[in-house]
C-alpha atoms as a PDB file:
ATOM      1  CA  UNK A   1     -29.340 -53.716  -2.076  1.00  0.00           C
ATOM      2  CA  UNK A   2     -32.944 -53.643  -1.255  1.00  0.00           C
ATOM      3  CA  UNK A   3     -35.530 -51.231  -2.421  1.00  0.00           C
ATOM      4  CA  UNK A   4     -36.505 -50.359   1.483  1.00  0.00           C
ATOM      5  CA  UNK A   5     -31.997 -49.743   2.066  1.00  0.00           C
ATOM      6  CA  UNK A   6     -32.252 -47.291  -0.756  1.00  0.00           C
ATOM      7  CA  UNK A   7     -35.013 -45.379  -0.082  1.00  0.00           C
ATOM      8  CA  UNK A   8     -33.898 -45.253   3.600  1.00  0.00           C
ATOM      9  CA  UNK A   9     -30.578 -43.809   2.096  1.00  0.00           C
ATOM     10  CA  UNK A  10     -32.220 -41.425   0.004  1.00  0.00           C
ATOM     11  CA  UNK A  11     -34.203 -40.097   2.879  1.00  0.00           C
ATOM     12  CA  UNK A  12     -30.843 -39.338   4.457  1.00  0.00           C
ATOM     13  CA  UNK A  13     -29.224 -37.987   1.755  1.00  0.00           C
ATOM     14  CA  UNK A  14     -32.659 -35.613   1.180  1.00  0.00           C
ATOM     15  CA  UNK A  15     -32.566 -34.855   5.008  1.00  0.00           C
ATOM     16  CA  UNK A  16     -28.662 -33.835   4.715  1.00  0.00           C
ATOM     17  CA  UNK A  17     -29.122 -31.645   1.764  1.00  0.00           C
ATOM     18  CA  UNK A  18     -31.368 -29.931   4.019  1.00  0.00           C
ATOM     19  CA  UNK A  19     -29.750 -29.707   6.724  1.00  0.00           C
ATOM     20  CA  UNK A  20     -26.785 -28.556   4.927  1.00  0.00           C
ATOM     21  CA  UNK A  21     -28.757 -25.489   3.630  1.00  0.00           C
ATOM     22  CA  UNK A  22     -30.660 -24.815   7.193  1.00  0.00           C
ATOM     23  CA  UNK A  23     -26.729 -25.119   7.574  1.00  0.00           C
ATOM     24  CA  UNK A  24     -25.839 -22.311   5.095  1.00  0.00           C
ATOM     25  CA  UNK A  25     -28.591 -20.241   6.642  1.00  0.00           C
ATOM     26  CA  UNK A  26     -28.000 -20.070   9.932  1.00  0.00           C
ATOM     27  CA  UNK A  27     -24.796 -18.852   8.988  1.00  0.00           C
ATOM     28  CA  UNK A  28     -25.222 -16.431   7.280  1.00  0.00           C
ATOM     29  CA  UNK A  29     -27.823 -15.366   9.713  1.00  0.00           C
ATOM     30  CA  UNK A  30     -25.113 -15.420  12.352  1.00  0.00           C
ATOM     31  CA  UNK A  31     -22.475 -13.548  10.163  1.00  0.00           C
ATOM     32  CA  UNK A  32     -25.551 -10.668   9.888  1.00  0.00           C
ATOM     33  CA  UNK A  33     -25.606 -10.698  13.393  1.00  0.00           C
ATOM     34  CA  UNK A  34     -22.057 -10.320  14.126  1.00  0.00           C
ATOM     35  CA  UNK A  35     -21.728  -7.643  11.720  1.00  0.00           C
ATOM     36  CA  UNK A  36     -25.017  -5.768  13.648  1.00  0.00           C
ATOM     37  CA  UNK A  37     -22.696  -6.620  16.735  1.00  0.00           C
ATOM     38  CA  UNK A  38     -19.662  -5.138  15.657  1.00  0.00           C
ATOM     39  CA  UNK A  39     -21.403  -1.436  14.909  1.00  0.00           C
ATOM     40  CA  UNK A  40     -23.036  -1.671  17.868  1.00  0.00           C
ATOM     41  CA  UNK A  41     -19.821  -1.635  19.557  1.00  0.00           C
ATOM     42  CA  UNK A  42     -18.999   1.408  17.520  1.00  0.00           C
ATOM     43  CA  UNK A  43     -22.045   2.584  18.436  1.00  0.00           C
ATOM     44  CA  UNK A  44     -22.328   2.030  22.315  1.00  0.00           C
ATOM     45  CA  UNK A  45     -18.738   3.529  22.205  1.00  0.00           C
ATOM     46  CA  UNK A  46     -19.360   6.518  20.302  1.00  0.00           C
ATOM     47  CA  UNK A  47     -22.385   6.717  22.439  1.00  0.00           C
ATOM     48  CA  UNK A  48     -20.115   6.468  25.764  1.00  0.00           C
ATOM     49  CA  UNK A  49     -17.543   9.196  24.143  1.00  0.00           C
ATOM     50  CA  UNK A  50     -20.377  11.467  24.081  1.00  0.00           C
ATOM     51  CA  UNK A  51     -21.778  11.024  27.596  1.00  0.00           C
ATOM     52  CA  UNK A  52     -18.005  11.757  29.013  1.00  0.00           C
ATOM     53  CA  UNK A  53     -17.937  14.973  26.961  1.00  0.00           C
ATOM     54  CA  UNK A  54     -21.224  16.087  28.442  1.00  0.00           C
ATOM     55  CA  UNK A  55     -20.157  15.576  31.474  1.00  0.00           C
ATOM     56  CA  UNK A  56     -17.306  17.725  31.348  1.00  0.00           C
ATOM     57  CA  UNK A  57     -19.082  20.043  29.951  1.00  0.00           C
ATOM     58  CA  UNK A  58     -21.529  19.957  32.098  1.00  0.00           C
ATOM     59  CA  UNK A  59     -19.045  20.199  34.845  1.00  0.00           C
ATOM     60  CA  UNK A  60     -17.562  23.310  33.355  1.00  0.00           C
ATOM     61  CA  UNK A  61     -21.062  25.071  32.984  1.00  0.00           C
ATOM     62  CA  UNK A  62     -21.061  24.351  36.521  1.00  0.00           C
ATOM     63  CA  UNK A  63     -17.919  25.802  37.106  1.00  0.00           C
ATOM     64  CA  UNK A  64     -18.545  29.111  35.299  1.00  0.00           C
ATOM     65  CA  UNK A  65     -22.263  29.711  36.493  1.00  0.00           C
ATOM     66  CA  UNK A  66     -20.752  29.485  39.873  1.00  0.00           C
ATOM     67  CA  UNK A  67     -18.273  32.052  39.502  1.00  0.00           C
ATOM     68  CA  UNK A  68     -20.180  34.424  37.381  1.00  0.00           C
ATOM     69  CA  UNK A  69     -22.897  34.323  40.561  1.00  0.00           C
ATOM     70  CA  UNK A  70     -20.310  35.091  42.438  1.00  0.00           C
ATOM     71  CA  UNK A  71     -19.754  38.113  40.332  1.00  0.00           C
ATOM     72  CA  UNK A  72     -23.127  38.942  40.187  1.00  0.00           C
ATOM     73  CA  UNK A  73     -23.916  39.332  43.571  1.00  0.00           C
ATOM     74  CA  UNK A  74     -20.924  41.056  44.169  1.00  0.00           C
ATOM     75  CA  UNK A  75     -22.150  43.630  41.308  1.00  0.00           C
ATOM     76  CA  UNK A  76     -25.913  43.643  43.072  1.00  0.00           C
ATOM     77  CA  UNK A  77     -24.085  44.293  46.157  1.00  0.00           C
ATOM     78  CA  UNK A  78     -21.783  47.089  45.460  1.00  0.00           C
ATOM     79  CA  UNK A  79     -25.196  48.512  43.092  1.00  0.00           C
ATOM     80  CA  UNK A  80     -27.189  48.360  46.052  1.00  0.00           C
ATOM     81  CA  UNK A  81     -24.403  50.274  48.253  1.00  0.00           C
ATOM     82  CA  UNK A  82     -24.317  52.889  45.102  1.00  0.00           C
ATOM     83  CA  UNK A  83     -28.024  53.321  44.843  1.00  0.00           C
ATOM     84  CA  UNK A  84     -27.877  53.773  48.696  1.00  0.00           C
ATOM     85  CA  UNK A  85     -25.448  56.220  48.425  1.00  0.00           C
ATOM     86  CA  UNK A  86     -27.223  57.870  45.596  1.00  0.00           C
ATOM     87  CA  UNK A  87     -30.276  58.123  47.429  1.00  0.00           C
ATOM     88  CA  UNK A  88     -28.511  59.992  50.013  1.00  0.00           C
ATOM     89  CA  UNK A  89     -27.359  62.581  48.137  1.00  0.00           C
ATOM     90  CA  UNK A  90     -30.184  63.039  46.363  1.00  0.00           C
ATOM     91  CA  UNK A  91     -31.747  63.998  49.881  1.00  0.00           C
ATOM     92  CA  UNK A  92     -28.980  66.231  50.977  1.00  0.00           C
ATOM     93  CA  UNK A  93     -29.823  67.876  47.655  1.00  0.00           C
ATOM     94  CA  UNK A  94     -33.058  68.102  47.936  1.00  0.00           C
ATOM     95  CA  UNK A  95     -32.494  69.403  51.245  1.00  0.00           C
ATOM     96  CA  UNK A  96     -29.847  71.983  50.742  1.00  0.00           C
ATOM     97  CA  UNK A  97     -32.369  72.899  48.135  1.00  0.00           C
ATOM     98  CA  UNK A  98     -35.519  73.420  50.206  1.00  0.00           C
ATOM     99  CA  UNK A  99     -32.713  75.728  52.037  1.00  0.00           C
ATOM    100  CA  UNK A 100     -32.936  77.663  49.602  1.00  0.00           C
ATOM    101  CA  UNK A 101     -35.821  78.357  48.759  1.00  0.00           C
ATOM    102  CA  UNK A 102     -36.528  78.828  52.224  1.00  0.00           C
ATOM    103  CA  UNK A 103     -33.848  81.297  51.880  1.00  0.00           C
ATOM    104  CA  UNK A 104     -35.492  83.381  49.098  1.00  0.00           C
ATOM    105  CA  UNK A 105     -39.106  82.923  50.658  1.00  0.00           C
ATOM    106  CA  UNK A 106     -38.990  83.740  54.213  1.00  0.00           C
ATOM    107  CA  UNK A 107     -43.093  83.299  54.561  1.00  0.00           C
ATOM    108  CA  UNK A 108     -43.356  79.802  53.197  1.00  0.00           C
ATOM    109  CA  UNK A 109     -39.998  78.783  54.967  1.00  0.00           C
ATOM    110  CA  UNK A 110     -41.983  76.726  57.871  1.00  0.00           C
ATOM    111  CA  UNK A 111     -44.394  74.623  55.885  1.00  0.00           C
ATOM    112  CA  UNK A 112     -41.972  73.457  53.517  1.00  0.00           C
ATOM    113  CA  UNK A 113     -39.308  71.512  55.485  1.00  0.00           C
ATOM    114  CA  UNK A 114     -42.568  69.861  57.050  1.00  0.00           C
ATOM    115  CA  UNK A 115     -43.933  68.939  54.003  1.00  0.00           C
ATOM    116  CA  UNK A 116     -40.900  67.593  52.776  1.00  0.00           C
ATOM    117  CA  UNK A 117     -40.044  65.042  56.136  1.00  0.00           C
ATOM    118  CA  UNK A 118     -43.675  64.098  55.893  1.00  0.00           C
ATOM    119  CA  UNK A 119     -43.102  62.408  52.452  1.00  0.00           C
ATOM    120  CA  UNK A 120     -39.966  60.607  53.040  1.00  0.00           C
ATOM    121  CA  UNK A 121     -39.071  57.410  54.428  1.00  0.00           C
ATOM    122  CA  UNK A 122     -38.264  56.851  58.384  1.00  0.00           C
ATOM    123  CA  UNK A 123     -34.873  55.425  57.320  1.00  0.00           C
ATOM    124  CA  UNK A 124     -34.327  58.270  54.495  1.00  0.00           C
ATOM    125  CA  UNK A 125     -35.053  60.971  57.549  1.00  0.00           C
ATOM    126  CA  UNK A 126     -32.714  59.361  59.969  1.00  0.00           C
ATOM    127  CA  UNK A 127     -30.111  59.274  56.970  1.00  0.00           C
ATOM    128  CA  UNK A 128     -30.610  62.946  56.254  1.00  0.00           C
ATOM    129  CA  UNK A 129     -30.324  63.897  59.508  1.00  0.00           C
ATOM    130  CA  UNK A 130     -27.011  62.302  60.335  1.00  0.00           C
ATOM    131  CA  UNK A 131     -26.313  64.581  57.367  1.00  0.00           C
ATOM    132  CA  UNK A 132     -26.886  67.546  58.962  1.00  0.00           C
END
């Protein structure tokens, strides 16, 4: 064997050991890679679990806010009628009490009930006098 056949084999046997260990490295870079692949499975499904929960909840939110507006303008609605209705009587007792005192003072008796229809509201006076 020549000098020039074994440094030719050396070479090789030098450029195998390292391609044995860029070898080695590689896979171990791969094996780090599969592992970071495997918990971002976990993670993307985890991820996905959460998103479907949110939605339901989300839907459910929905759900209730709609009934509890429901509710709620129901409430303002029947408040509304009762403030109405309040309002009303309030008049009639305001009225039956300017009566009264008409009653008791015979001189003033004309300027009050003026006064009084003066200050309200057109759709108060038409109320109170559907009342009387």
């Amino acid at each position: 064997m020549s000098m020039a056949a074994f440094l030719f084999e050396a070479l090789i046997g030098v450029l195998l050991v390292g391609a044995a260990v860029m070898c080695w490295r590689v896979d171990r870079r791969l094996k780090a890679l599969r592992d970071g692949q495997d918990g971002l499975k976990e993670t993307v499904s985890a991820l996905n679990d959460a998103v479907d929960r949110a939605r339901a909840g989300l839907a459910a939110l929905d759900r209730a806010s709609k009934e509890t507006g429901e509710v709620l303008e129901q409430r303002t609605h029947e408040a509304r009628a009762l403030a109405d209705e309040l309002r009303l009587l309030t008049s009639a007792g305001e009225t039956r009490l300017d009566r009264f005192d008409r009653a008791r003072r015979p001189q003033a008796a004309s300027e009050l009930p003026r006064e009084r229809e003066s200050a309200q509201h057109p759709r108060e006076r038409e109320h109170l006098k559907t009342l009387r």
